[in-house]
N, C-alpha and C. Protein backbone atom coordinates (compact mmCIF):
# COMPACT_ATOMS: atom_id res chain seq x y z
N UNK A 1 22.02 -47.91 -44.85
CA UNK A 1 23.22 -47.86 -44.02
C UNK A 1 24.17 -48.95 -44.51
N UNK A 2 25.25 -48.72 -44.60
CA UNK A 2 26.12 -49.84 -45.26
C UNK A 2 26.79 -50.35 -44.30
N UNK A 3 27.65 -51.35 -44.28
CA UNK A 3 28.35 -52.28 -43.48
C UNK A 3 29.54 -51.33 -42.92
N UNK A 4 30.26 -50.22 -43.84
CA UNK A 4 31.25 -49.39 -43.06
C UNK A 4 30.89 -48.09 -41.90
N UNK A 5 29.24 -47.98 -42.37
CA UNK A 5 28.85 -47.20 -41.62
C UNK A 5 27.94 -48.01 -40.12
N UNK A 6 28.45 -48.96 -40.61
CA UNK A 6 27.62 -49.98 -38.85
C UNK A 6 29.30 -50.01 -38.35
N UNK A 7 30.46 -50.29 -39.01
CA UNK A 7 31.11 -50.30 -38.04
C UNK A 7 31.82 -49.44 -37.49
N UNK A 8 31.59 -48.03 -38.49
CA UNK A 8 32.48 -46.48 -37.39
C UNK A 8 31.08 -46.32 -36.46
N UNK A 9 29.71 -47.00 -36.71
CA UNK A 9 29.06 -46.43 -35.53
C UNK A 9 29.06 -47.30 -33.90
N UNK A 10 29.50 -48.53 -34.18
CA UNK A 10 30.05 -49.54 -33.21
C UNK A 10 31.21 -49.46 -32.29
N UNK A 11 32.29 -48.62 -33.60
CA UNK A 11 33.31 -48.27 -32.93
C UNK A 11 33.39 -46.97 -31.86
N UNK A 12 32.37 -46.45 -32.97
CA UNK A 12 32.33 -44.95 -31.80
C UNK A 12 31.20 -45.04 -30.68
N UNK A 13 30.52 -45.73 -30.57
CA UNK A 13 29.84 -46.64 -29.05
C UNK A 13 30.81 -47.28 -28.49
N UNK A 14 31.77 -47.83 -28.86
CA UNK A 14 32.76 -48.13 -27.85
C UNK A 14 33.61 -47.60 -26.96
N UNK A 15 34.02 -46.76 -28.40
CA UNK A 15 34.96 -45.55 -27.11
C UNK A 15 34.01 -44.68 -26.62
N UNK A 16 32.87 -44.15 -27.00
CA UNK A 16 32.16 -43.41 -26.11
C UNK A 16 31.71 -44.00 -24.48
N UNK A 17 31.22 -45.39 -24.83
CA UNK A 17 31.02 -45.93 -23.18
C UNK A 17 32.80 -46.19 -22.73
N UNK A 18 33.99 -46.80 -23.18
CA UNK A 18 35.51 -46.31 -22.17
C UNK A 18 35.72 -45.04 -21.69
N UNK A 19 35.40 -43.88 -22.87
CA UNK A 19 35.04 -42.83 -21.63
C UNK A 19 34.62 -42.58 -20.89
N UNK A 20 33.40 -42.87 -21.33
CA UNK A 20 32.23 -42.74 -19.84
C UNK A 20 32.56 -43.68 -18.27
N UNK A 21 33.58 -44.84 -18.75
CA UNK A 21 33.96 -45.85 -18.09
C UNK A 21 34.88 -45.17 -17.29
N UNK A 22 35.90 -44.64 -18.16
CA UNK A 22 36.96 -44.11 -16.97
C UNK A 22 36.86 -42.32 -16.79
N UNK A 23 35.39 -41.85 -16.81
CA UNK A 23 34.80 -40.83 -16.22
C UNK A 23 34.34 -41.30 -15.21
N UNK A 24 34.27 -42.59 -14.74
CA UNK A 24 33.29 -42.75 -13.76
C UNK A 24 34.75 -43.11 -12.94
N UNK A 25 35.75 -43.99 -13.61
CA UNK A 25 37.06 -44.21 -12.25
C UNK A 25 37.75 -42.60 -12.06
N UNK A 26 37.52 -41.61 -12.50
CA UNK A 26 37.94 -40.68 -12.26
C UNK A 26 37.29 -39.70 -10.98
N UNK A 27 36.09 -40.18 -10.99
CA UNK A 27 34.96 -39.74 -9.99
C UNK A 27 35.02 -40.64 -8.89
N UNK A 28 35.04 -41.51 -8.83
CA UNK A 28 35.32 -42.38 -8.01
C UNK A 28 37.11 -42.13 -7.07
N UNK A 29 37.87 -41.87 -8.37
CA UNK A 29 39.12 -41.30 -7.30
C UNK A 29 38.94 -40.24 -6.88
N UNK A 30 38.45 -39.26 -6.94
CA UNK A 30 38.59 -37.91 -6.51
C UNK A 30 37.52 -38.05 -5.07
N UNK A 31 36.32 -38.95 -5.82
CA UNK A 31 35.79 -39.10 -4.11
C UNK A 31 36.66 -39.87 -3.39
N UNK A 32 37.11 -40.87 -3.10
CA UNK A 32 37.99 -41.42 -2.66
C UNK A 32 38.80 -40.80 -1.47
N UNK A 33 39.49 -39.36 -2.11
CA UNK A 33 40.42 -38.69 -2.34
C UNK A 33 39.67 -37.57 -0.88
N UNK A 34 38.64 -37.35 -1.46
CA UNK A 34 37.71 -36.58 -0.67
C UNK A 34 37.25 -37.15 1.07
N UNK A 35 36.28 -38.31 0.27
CA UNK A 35 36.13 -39.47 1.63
C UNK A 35 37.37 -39.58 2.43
N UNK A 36 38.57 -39.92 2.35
CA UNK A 36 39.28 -40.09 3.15
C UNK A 36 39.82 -39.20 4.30
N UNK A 37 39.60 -38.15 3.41
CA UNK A 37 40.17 -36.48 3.98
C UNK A 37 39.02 -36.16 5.13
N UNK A 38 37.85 -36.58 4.77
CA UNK A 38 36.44 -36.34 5.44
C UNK A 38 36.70 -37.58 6.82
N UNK A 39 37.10 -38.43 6.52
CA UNK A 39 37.13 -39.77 7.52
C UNK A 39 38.31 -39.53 8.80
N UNK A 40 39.25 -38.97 7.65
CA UNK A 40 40.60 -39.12 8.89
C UNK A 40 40.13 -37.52 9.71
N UNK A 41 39.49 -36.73 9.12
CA UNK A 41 39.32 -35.21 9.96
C UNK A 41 38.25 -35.43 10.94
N UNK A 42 37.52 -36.51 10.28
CA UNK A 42 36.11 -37.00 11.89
C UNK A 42 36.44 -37.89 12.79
N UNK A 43 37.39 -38.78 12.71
CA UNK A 43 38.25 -39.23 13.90
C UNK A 43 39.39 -38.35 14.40
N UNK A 44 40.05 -37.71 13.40
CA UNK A 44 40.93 -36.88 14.35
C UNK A 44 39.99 -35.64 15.40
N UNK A 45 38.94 -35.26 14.47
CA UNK A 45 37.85 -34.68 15.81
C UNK A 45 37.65 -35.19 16.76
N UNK A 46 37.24 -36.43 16.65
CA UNK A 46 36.61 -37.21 18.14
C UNK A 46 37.81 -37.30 18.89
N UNK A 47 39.05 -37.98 18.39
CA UNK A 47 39.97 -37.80 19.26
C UNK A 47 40.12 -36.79 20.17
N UNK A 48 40.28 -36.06 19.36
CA UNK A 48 40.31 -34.19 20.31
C UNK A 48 39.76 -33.80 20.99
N UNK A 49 38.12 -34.44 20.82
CA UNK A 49 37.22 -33.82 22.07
C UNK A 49 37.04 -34.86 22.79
N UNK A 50 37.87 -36.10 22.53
CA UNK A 50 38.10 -37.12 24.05
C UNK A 50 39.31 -36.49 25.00
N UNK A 51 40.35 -35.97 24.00
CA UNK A 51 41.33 -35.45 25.03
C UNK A 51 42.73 -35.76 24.77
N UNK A 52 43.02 -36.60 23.97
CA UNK A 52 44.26 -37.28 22.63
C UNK A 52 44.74 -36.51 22.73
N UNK A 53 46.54 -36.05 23.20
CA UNK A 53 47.21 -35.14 22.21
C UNK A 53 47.03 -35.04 20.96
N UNK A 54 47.53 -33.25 20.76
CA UNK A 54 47.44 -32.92 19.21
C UNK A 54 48.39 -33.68 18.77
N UNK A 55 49.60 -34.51 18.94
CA UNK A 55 50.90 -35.13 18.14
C UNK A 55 50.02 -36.18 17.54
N UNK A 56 49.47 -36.98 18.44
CA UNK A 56 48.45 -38.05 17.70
C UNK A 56 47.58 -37.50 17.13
N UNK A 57 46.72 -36.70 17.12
CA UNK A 57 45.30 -36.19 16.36
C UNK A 57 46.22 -35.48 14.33
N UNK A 58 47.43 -35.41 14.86
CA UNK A 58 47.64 -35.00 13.79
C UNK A 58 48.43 -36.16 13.10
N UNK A 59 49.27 -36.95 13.51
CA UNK A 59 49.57 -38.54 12.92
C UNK A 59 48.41 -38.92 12.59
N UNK A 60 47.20 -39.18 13.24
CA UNK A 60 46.24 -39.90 12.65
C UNK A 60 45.67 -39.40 11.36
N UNK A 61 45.59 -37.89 11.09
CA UNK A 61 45.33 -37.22 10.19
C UNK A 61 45.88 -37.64 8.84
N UNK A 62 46.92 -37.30 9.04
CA UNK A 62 48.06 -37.69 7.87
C UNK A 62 48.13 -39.20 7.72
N UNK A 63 48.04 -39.95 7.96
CA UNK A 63 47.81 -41.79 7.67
C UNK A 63 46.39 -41.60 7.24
N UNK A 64 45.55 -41.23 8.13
CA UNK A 64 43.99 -41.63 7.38
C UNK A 64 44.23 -40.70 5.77
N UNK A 65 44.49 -39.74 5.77
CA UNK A 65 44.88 -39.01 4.10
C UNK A 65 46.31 -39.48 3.29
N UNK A 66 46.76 -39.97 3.85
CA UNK A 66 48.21 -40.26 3.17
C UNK A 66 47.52 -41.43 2.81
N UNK A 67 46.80 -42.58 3.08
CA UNK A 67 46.25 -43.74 2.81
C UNK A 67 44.93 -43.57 1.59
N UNK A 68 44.18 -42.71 2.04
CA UNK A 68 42.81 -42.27 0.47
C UNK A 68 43.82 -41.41 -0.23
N UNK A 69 45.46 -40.83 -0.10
CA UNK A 69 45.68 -40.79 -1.74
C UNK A 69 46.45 -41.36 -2.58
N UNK A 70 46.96 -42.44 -1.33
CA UNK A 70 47.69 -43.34 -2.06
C UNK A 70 45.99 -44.58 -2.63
N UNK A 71 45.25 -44.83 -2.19
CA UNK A 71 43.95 -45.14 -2.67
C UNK A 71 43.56 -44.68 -3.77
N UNK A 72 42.88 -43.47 -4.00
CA UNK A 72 42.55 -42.40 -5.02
C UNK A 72 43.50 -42.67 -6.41
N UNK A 73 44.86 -42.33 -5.86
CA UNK A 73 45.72 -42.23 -7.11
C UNK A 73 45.97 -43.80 -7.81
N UNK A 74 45.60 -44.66 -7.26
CA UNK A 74 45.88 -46.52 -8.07
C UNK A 74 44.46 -45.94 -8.55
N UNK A 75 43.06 -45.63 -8.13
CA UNK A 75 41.97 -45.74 -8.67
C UNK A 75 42.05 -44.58 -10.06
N UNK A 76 42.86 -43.05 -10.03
CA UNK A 76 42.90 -42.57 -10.93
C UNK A 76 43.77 -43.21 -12.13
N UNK A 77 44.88 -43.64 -11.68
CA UNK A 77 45.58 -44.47 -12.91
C UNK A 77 44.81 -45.42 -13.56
N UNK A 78 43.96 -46.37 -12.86
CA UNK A 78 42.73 -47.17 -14.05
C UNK A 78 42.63 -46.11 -15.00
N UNK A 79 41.26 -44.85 -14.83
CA UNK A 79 41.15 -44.35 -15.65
C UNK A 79 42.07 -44.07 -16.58
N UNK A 80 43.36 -44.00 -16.23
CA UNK A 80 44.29 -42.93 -17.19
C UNK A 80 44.72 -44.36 -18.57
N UNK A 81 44.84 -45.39 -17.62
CA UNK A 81 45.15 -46.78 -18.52
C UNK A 81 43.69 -47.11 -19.08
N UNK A 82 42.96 -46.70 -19.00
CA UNK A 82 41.53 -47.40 -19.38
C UNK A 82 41.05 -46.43 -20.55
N UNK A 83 41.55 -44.88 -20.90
CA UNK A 83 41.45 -43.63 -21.48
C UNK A 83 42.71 -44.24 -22.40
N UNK A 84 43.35 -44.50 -22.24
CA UNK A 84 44.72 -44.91 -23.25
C UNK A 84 44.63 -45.91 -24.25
N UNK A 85 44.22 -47.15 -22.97
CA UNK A 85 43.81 -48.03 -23.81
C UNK A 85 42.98 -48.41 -24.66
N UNK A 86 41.94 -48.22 -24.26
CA UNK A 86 40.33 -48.15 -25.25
C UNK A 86 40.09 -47.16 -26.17
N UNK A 87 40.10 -46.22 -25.13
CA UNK A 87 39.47 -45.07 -25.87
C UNK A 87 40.15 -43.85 -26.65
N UNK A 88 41.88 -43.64 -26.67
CA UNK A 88 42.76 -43.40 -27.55
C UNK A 88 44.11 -43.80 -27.53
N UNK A 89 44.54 -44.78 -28.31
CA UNK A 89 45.76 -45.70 -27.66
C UNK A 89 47.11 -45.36 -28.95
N UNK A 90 47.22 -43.78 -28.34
CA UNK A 90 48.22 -43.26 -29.39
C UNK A 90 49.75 -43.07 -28.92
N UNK A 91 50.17 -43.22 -29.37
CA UNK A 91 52.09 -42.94 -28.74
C UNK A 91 52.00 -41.91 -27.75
N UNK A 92 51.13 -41.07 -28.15
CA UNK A 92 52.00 -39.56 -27.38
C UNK A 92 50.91 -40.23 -26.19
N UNK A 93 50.05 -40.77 -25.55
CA UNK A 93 49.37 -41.12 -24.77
C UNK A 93 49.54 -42.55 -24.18
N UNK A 94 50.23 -42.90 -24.67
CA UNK A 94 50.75 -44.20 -24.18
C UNK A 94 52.28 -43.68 -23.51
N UNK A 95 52.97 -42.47 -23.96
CA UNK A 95 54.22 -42.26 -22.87
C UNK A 95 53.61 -41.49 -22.01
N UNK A 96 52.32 -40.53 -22.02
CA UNK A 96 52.26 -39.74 -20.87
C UNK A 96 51.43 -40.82 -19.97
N UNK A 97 50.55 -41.39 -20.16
CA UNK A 97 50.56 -42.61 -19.50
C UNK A 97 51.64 -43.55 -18.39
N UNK A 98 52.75 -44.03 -19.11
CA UNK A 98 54.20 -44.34 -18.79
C UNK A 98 54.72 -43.24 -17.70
N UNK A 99 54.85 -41.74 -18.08
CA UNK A 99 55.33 -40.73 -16.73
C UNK A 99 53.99 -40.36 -15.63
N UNK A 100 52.95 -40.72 -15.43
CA UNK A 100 51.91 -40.42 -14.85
C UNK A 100 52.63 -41.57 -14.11
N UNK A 101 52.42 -43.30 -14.38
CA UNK A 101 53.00 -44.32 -13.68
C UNK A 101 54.08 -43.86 -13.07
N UNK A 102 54.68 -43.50 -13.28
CA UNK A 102 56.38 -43.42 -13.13
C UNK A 102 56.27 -41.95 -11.90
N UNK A 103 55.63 -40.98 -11.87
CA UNK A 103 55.29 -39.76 -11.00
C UNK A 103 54.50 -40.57 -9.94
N UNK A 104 53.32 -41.77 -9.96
CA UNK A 104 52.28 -42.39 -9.29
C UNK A 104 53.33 -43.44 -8.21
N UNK A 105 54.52 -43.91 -9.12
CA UNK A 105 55.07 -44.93 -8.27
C UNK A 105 56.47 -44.26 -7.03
N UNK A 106 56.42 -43.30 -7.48
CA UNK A 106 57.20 -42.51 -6.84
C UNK A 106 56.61 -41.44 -5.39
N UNK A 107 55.59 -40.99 -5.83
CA UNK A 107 54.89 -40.89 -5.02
C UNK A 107 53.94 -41.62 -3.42
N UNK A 108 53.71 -42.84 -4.32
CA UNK A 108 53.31 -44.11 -3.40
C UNK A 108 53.93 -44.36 -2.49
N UNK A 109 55.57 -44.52 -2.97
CA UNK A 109 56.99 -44.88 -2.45
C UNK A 109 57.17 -43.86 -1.45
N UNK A 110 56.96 -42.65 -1.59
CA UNK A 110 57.44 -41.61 -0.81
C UNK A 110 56.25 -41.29 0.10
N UNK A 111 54.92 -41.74 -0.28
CA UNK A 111 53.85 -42.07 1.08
C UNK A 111 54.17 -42.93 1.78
N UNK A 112 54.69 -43.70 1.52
CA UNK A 112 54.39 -45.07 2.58
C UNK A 112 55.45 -44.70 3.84
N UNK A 113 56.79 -44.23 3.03
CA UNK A 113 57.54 -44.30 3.88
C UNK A 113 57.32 -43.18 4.78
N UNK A 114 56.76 -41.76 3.97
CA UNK A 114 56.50 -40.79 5.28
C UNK A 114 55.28 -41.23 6.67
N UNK A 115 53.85 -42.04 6.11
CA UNK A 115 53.08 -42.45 6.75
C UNK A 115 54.02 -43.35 7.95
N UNK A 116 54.55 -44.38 7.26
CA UNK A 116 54.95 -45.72 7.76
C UNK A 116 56.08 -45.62 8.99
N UNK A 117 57.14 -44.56 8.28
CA UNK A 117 58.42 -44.42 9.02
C UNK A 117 59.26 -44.98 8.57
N UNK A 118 59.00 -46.26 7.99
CA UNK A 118 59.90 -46.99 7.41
C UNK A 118 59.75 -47.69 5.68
N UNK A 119 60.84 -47.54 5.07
CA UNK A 119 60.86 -48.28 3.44
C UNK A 119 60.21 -49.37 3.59
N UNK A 120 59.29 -49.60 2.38
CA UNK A 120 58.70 -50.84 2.43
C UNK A 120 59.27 -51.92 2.74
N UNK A 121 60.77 -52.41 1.80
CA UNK A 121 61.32 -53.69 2.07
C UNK A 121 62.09 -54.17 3.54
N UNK A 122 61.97 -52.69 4.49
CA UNK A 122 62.70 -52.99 5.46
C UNK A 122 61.26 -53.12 6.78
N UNK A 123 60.24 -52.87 6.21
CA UNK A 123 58.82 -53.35 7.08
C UNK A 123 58.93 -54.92 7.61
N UNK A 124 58.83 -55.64 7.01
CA UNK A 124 58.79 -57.33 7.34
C UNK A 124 59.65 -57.52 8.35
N UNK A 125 61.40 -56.86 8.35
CA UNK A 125 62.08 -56.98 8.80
C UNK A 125 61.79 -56.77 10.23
N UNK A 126 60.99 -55.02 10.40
CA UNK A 126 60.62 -54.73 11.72
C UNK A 126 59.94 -55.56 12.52
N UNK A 127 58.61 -55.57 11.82
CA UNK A 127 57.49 -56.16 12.24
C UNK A 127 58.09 -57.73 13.00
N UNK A 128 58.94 -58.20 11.87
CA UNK A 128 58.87 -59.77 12.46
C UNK A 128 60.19 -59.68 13.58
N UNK A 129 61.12 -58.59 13.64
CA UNK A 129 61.88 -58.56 14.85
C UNK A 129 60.80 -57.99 16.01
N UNK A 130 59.71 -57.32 15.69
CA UNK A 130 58.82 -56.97 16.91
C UNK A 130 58.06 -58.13 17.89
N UNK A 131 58.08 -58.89 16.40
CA UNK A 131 56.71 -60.05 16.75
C UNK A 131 58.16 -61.27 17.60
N UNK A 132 58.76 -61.53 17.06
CA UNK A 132 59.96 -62.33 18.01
C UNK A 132 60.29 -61.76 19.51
N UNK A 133 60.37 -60.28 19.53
CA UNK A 133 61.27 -59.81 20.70
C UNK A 133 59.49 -59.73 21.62
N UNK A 134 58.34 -59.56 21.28
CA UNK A 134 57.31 -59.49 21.84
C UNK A 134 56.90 -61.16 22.28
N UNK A 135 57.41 -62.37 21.46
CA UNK A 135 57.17 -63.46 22.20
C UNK A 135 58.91 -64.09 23.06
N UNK A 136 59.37 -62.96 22.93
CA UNK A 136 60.56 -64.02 24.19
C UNK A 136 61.61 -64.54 23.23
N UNK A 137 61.56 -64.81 21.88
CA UNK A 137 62.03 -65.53 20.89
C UNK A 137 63.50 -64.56 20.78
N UNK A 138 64.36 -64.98 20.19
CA UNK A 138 66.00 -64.78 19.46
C UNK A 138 65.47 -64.46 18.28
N UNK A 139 66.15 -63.56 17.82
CA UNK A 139 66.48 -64.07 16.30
C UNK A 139 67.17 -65.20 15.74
N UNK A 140 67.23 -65.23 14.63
CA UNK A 140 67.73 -66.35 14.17
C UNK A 140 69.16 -65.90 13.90
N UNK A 141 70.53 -66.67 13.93
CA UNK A 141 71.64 -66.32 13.40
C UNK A 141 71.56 -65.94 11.78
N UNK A 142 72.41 -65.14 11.30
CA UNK A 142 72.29 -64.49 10.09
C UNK A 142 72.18 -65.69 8.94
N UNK A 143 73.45 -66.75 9.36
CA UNK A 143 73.64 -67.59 8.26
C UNK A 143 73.07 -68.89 8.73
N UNK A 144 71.81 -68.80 9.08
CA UNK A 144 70.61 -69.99 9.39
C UNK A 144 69.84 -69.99 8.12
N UNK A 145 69.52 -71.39 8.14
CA UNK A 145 68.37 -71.12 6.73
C UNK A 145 67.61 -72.20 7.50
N UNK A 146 66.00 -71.35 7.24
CA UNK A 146 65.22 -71.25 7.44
C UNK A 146 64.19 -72.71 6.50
């Protein structure tokens, strides 16, 4: 065996276990993906046979699943960056890579806010006018610094 043939066989043990690596984050998102769907449908059951309106049994639905696929899909992108990177790290896979991100971050964006109600950057805003008007507190004047 010669020295070039120890190292295409090293190399190809390498990318064979990154596949296997991000075969396994791929399995892992899809359960994920699964589990969650399974989690939010067995509390929205119990709800139901306590007596919960359906408006809530079905909000809860959609947050417990809007949450495992915004979960799922950060866990499928490893694989897709972990398949790119290691195990074939070619142009045409390094931009579909790039629009998978770019479809993933858009998506995320457009969960949160349907789950949430509200855009991420305008969350803090709520929350901490909730948490003020819930202790008695003012806001602060606009041009106060803090």
């Amino acid at each position: 065996m010669s020295a070039a043939d120890g190292e295409l066989s090293q190399a190809m043990t390498y990318t064979h276990v990154m596949d296997h690596v991000a075969q396994v984050f791929e399995i892992v998102g899809t359960a994920v993906l699964v589990f969650g769907f399974g989690v939010g449908f067995v509390h929205a059951a119990v709800n139901g046979l306590r007596g919960r309106g359906s408006g809530g049994i079905y909000t809860m639905l959609r947050r417990y699943f809007g949450r495992s696929i915004l979960l799922g899909l950060e866990v499928l992108v490893a694989a897709d960056l972990i398949r790119t990177v290691a195990v074939e790290p070619t142009m045409e896979n390094v931009l579909v890579l790039g629009l998978i991100v770019l479809i993933r971050t858009f998506l995320s964006f457009s969960l949160e806010i349907e789950i949430d109600g509200v855009a991420p950057w305008r969350r803090w805003w709520l929350e901490r006018s909730r948490s003020a008007a819930g202790a008695g507190k003012t806001e602060p004047a606009a041009d106060a610094v803090e």
